[in-house]
Protein backbone atom coordinates (compact mmCIF):
# COMPACT_ATOMS: atom_id res chain seq x y z
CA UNK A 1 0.00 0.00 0.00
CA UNK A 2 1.22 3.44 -0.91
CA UNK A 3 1.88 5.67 1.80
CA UNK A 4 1.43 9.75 1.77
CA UNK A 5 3.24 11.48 4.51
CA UNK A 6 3.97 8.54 6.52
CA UNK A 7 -0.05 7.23 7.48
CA UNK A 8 -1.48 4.73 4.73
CA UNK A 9 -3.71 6.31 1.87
CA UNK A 10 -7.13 4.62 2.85
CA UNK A 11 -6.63 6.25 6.94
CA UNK A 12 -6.66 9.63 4.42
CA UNK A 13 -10.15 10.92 3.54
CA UNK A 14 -10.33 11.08 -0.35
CA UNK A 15 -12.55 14.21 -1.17
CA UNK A 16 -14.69 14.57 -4.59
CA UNK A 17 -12.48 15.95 -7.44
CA UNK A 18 -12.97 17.08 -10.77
CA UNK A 19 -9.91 16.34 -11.75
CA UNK A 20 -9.99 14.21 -15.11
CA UNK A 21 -9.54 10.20 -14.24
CA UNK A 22 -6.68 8.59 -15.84
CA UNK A 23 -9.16 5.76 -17.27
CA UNK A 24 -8.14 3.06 -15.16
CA UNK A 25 -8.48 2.11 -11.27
CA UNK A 26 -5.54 4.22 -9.33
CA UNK A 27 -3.50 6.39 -7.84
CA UNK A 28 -1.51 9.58 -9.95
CA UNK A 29 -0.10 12.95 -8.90
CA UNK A 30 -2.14 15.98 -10.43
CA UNK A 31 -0.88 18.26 -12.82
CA UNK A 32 -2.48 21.32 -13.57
CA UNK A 33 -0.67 21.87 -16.70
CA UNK A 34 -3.34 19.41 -18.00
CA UNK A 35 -6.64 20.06 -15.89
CA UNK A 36 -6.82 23.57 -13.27
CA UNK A 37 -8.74 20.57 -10.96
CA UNK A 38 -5.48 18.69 -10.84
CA UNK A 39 -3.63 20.20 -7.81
CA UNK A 40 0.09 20.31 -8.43
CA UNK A 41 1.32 18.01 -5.36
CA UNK A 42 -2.09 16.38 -4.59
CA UNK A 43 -2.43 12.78 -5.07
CA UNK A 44 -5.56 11.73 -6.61
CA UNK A 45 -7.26 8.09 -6.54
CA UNK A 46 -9.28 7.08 -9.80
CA UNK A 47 -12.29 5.02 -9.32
CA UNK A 48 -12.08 2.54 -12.37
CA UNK A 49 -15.99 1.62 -11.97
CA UNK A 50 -17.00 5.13 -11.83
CA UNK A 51 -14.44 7.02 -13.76
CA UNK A 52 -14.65 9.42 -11.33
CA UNK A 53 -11.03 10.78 -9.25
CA UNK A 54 -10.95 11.49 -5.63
CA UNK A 55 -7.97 14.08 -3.91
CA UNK A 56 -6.11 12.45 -1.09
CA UNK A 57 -4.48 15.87 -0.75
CA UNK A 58 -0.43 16.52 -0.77
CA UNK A 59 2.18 13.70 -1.03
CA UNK A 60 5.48 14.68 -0.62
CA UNK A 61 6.66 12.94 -3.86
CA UNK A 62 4.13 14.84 -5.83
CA UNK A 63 5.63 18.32 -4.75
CA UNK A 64 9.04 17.11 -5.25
CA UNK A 65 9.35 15.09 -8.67
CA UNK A 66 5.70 14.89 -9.99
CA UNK A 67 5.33 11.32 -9.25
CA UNK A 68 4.01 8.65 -6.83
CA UNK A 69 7.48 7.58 -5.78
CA UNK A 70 10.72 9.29 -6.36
């Protein structure tokens, strides 16, 4: 399980997003470059089922290389 400042994502409440859903069940960092909704250093969950994306809020390796894990 992935962790986001050092408690385990699914302890972390995952709050409605508009951010666009990468298409698949999982986890990605935003990037506003490519939707506003997309919080630069947020980490977002996609709901494969739903196609909807949920914002677990900042992960350190978001802010600091763009990506799940450094």
């Amino acid at each position: 399980m992935a962790l986001a400042q050092g408690s385990l994502m699914d302890k972390r409440a995952c709050k409605p997003s508009n951010c666009v859903c990468i298409g698949r069940q999982g986890q990605f960092c935003g990037d506003e470059s490519i939707n506003k909704a997309c919080t630069n250093g947020h980490v977002f969950e996609c709901n494969g089922n739903s196609g909807k994306s949920c914002d677990y809020g900042l992960r350190d390796s978001c802010r600091k290389c763009g990506k799940l894990d450094c």
